[in-house]
PDB file of N, CA and C in Angstrom:
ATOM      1  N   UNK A   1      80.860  87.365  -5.257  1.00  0.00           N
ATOM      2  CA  UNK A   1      81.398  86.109  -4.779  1.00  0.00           C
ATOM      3  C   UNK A   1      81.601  85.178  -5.966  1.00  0.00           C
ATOM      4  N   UNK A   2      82.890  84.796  -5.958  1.00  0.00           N
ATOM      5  CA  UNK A   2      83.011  83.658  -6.880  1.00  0.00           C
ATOM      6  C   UNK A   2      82.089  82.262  -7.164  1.00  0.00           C
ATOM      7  N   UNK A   3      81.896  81.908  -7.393  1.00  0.00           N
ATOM      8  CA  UNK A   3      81.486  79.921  -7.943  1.00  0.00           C
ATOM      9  C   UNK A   3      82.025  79.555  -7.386  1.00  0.00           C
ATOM     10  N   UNK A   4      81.958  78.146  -6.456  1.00  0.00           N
ATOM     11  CA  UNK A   4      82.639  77.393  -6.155  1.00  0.00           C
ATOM     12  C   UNK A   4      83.091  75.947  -6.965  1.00  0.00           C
ATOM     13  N   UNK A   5      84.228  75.812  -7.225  1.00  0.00           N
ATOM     14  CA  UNK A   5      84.314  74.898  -7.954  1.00  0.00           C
ATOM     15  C   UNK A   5      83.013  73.528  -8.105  1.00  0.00           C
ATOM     16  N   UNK A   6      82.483  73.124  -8.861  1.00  0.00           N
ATOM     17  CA  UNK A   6      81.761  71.605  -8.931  1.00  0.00           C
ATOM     18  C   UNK A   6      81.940  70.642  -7.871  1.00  0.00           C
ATOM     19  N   UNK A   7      83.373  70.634  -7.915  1.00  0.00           N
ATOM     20  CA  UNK A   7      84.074  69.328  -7.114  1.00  0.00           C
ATOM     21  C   UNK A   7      83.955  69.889  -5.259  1.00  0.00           C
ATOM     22  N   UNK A   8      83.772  71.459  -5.459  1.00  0.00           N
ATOM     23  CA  UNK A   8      83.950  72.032  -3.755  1.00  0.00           C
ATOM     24  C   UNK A   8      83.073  70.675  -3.129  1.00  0.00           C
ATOM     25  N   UNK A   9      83.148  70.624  -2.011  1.00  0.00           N
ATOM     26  CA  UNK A   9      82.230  69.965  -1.004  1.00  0.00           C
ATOM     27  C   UNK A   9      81.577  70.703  -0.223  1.00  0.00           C
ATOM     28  N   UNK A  10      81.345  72.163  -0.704  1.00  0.00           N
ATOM     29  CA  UNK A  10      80.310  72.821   0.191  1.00  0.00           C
ATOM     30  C   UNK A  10      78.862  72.942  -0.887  1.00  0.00           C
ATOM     31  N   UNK A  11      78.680  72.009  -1.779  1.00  0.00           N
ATOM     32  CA  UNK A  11      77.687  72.127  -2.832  1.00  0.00           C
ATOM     33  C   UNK A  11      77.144  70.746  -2.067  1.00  0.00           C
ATOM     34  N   UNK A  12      78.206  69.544  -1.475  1.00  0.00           N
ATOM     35  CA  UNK A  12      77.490  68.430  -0.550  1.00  0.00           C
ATOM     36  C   UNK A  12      76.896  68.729   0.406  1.00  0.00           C
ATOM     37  N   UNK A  13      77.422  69.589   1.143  1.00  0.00           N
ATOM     38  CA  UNK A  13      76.959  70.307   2.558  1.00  0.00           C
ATOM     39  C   UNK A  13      75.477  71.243   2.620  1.00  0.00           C
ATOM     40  N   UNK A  14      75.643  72.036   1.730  1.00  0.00           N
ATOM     41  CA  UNK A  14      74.293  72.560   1.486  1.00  0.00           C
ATOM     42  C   UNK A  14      73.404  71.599   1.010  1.00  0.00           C
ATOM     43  N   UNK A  15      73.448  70.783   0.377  1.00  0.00           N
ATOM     44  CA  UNK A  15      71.898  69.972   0.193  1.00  0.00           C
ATOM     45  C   UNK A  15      72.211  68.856   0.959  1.00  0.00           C
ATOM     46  N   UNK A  16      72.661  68.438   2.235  1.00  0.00           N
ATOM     47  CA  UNK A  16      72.872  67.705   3.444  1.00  0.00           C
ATOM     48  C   UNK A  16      72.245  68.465   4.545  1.00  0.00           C
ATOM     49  N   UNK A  17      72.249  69.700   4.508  1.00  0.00           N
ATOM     50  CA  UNK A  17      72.088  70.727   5.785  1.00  0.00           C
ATOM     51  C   UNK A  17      70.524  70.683   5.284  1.00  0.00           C
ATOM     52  N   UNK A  18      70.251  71.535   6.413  1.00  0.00           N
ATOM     53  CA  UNK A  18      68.681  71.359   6.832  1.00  0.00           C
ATOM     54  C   UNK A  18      68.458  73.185   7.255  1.00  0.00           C
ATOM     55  N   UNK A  19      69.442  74.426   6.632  1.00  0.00           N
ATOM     56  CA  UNK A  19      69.034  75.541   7.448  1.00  0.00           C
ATOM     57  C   UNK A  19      68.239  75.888   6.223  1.00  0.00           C
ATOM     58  N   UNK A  20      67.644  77.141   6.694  1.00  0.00           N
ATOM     59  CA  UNK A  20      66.713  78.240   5.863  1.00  0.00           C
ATOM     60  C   UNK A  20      67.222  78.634   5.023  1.00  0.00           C
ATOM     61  N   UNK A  21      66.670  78.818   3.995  1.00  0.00           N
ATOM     62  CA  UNK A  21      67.284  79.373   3.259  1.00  0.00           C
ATOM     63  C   UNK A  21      66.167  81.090   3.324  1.00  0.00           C
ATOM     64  N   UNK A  22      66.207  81.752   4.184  1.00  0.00           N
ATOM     65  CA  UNK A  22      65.109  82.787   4.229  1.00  0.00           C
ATOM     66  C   UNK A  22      65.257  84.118   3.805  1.00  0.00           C
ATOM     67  N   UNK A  23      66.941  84.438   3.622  1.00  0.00           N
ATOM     68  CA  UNK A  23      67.013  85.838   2.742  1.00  0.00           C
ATOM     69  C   UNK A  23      67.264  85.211   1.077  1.00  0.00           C
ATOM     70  N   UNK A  24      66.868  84.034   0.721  1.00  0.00           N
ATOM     71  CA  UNK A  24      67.105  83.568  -1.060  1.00  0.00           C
ATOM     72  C   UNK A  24      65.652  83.697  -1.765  1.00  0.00           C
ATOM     73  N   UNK A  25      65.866  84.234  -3.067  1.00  0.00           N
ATOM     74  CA  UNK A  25      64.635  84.325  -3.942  1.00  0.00           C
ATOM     75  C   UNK A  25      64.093  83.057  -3.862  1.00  0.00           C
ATOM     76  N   UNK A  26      62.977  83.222  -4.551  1.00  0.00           N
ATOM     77  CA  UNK A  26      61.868  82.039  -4.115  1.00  0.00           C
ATOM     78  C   UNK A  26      62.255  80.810  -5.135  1.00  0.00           C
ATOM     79  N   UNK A  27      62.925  80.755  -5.908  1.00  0.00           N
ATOM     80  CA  UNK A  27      63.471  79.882  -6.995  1.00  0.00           C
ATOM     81  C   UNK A  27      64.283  79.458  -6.578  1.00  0.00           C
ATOM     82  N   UNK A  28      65.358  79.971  -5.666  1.00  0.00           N
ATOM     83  CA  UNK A  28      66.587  79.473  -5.307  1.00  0.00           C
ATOM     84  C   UNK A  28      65.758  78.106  -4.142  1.00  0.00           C
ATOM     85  N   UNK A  29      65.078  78.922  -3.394  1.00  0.00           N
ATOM     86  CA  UNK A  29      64.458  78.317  -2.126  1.00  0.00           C
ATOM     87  C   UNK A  29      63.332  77.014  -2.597  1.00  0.00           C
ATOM     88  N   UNK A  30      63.163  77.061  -3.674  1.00  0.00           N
ATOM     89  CA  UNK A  30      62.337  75.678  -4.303  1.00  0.00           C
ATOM     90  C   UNK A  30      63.576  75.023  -4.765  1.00  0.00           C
ATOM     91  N   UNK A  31      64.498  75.147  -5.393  1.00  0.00           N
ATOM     92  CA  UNK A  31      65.292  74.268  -5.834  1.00  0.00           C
ATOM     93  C   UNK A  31      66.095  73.706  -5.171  1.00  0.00           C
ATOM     94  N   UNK A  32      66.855  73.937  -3.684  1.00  0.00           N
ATOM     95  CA  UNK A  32      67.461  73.545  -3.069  1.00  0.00           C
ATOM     96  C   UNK A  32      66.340  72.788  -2.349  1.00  0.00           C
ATOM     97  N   UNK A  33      65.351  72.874  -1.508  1.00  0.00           N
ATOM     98  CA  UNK A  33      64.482  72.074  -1.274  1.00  0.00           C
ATOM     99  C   UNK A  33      64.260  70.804  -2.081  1.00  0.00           C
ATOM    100  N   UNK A  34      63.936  71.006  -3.280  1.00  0.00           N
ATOM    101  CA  UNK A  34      63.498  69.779  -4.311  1.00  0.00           C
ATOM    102  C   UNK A  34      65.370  68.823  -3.804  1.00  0.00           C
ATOM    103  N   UNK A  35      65.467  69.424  -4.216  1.00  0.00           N
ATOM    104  CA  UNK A  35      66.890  68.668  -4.309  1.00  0.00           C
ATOM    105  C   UNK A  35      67.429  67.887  -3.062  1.00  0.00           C
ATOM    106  N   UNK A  36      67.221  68.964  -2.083  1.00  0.00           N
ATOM    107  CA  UNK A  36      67.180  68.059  -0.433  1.00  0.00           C
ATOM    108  C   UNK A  36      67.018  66.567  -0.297  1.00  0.00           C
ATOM    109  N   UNK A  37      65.338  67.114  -0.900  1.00  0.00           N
ATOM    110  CA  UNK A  37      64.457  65.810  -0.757  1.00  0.00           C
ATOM    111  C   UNK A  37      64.855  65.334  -1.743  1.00  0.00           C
ATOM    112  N   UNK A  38      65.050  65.192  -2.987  1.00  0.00           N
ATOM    113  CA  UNK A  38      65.685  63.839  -3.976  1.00  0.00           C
ATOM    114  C   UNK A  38      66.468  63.232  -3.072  1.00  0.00           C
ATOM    115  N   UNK A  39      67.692  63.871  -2.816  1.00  0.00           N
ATOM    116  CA  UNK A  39      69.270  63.614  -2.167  1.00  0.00           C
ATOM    117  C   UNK A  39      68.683  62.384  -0.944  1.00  0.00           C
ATOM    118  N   UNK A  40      67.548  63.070  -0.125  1.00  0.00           N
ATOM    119  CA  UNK A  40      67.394  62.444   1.359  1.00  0.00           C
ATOM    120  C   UNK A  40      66.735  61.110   0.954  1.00  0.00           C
ATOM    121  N   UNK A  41      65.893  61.036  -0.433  1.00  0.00           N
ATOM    122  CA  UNK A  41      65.289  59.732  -0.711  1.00  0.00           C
ATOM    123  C   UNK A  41      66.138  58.835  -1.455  1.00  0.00           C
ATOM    124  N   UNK A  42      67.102  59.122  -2.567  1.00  0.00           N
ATOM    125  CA  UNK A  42      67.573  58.547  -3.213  1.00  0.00           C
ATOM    126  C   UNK A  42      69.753  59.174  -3.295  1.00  0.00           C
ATOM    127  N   UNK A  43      69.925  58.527  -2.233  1.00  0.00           N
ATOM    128  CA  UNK A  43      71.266  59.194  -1.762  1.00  0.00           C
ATOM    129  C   UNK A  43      72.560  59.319  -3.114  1.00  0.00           C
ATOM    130  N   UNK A  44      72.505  58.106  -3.869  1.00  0.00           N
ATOM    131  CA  UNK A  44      73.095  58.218  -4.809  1.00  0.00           C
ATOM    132  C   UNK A  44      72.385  59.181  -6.116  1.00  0.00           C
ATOM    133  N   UNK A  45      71.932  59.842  -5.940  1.00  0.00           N
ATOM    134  CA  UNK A  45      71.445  60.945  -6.721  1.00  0.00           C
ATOM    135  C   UNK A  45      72.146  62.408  -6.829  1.00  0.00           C
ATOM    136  N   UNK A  46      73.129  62.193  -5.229  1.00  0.00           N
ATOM    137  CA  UNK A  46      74.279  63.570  -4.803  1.00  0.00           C
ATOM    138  C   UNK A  46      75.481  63.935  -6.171  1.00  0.00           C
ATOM    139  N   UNK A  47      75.852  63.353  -6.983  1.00  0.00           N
ATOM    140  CA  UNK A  47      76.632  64.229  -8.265  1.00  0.00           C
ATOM    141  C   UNK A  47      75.829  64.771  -9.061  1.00  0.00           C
ATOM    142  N   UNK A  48      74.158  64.136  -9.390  1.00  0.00           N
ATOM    143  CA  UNK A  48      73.628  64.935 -10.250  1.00  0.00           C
ATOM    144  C   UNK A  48      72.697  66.338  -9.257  1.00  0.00           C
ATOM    145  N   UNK A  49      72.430  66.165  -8.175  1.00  0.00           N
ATOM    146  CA  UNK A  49      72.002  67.174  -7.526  1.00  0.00           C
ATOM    147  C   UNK A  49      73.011  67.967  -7.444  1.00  0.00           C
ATOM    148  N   UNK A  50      73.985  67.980  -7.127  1.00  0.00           N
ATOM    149  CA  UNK A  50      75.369  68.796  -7.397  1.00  0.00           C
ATOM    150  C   UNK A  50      75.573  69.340  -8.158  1.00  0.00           C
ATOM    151  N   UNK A  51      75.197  69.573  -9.268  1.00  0.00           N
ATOM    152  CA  UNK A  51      75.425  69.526 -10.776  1.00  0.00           C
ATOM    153  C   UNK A  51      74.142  70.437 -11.071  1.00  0.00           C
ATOM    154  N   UNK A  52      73.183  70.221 -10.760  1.00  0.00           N
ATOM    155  CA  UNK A  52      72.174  71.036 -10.980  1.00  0.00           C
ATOM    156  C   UNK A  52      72.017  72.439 -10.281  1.00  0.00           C
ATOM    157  N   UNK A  53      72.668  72.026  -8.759  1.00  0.00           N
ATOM    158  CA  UNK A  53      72.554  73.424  -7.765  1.00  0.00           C
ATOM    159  C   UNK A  53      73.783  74.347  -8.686  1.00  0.00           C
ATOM    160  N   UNK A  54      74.858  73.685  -8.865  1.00  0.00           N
ATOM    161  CA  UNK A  54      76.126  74.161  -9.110  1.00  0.00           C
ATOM    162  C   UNK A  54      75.412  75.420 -10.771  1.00  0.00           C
ATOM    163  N   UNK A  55      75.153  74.278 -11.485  1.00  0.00           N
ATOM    164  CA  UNK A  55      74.990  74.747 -12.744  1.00  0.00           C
ATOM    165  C   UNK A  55      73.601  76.245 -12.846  1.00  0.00           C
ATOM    166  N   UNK A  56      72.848  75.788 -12.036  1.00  0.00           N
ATOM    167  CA  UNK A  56      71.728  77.097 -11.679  1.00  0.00           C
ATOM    168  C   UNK A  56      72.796  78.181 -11.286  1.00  0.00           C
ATOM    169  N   UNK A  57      73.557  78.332 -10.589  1.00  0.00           N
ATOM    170  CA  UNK A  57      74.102  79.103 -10.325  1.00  0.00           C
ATOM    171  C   UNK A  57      75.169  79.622 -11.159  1.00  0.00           C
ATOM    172  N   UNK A  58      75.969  79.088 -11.670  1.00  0.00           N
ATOM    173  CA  UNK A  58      76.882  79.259 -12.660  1.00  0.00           C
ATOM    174  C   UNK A  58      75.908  79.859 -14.116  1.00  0.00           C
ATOM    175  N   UNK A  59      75.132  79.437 -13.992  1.00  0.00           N
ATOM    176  CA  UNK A  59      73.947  80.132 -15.448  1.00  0.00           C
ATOM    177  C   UNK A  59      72.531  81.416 -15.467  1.00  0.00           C
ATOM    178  N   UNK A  60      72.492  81.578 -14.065  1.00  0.00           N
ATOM    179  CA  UNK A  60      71.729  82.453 -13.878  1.00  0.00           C
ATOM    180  C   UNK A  60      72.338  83.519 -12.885  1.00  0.00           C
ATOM    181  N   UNK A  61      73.228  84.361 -13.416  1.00  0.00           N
ATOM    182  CA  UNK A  61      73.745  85.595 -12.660  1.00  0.00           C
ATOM    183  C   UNK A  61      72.466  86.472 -11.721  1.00  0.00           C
ATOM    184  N   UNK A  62      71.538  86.385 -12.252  1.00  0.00           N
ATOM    185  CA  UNK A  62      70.599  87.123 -11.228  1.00  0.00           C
ATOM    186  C   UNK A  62      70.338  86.481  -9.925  1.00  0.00           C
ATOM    187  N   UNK A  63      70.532  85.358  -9.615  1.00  0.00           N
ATOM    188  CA  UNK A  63      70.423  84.641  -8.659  1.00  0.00           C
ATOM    189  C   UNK A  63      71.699  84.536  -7.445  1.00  0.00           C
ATOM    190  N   UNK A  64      73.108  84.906  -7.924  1.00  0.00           N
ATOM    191  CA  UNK A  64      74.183  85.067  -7.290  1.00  0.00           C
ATOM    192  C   UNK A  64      74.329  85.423  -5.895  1.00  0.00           C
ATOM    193  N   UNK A  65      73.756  86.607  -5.605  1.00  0.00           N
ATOM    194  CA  UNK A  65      73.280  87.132  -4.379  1.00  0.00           C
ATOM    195  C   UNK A  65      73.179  85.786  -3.587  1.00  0.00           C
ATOM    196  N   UNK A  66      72.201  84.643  -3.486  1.00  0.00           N
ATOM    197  CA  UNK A  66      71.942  83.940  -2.882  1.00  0.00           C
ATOM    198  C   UNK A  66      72.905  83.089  -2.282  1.00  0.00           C
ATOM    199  N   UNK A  67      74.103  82.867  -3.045  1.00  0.00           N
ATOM    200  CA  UNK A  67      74.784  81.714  -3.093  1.00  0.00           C
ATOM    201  C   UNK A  67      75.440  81.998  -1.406  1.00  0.00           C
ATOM    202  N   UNK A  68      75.687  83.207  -1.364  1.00  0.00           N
ATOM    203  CA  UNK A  68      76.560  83.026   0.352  1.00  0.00           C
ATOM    204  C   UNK A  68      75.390  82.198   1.405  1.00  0.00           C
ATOM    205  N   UNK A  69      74.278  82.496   1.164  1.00  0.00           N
ATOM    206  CA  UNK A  69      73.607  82.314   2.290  1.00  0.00           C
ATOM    207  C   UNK A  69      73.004  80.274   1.826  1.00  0.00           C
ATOM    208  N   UNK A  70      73.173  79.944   0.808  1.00  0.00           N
ATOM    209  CA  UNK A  70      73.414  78.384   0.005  1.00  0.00           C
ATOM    210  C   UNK A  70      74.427  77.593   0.591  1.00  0.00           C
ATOM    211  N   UNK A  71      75.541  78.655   0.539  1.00  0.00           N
ATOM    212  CA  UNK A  71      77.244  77.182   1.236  1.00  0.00           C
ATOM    213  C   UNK A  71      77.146  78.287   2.261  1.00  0.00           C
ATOM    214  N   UNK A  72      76.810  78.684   3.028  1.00  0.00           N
ATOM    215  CA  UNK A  72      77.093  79.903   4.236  1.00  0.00           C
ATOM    216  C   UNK A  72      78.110  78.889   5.431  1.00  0.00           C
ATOM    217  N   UNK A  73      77.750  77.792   5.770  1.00  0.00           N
ATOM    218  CA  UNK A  73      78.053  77.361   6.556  1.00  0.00           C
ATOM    219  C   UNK A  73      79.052  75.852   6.049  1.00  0.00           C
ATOM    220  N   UNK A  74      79.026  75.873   4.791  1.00  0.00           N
ATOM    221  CA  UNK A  74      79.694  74.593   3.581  1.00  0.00           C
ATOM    222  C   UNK A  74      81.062  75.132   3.530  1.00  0.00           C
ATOM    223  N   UNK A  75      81.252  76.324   3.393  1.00  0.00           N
ATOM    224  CA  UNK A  75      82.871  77.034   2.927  1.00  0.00           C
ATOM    225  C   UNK A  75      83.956  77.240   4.066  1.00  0.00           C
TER     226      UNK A  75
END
């Protein structure tokens, strides 16, 4: 599966959404969490949380697998 562009809006959607993340490695599943909760406390924090989910992914190919089940419902 490709990257989704930075700018996609399914990188907003996933750390807006509230599903499981329950078939993602345990790194993926702490970082989207952390990030949730930044996003849900401090709302203007959403380009750099964006940026971080985006960039984990774009930099760690072993983690790829995860990403459908990340925007599953964003794309």
């Amino acid at each position: 599966m490709n990257i989704p562009s930075l700018y996609d809006p399914c990188w907003t959607v996933a750390l807006l959404d509230s599903w499981r993340l329950e078939g993602c490695s345990l790194g993926t599943r702490m970082l989207v969490a952390r990030l949730r909760v930044q996003v849900r406390n401090v709302p203007a924090s959403m380009p750099e949380a964006v940026a971080l989910l985006h960039g984990y992914f774009n930099t760690n190919p072993a983690v790829r697998d995860d990403l459908p089940d990340v925007i599953r419902r964003a794309a």
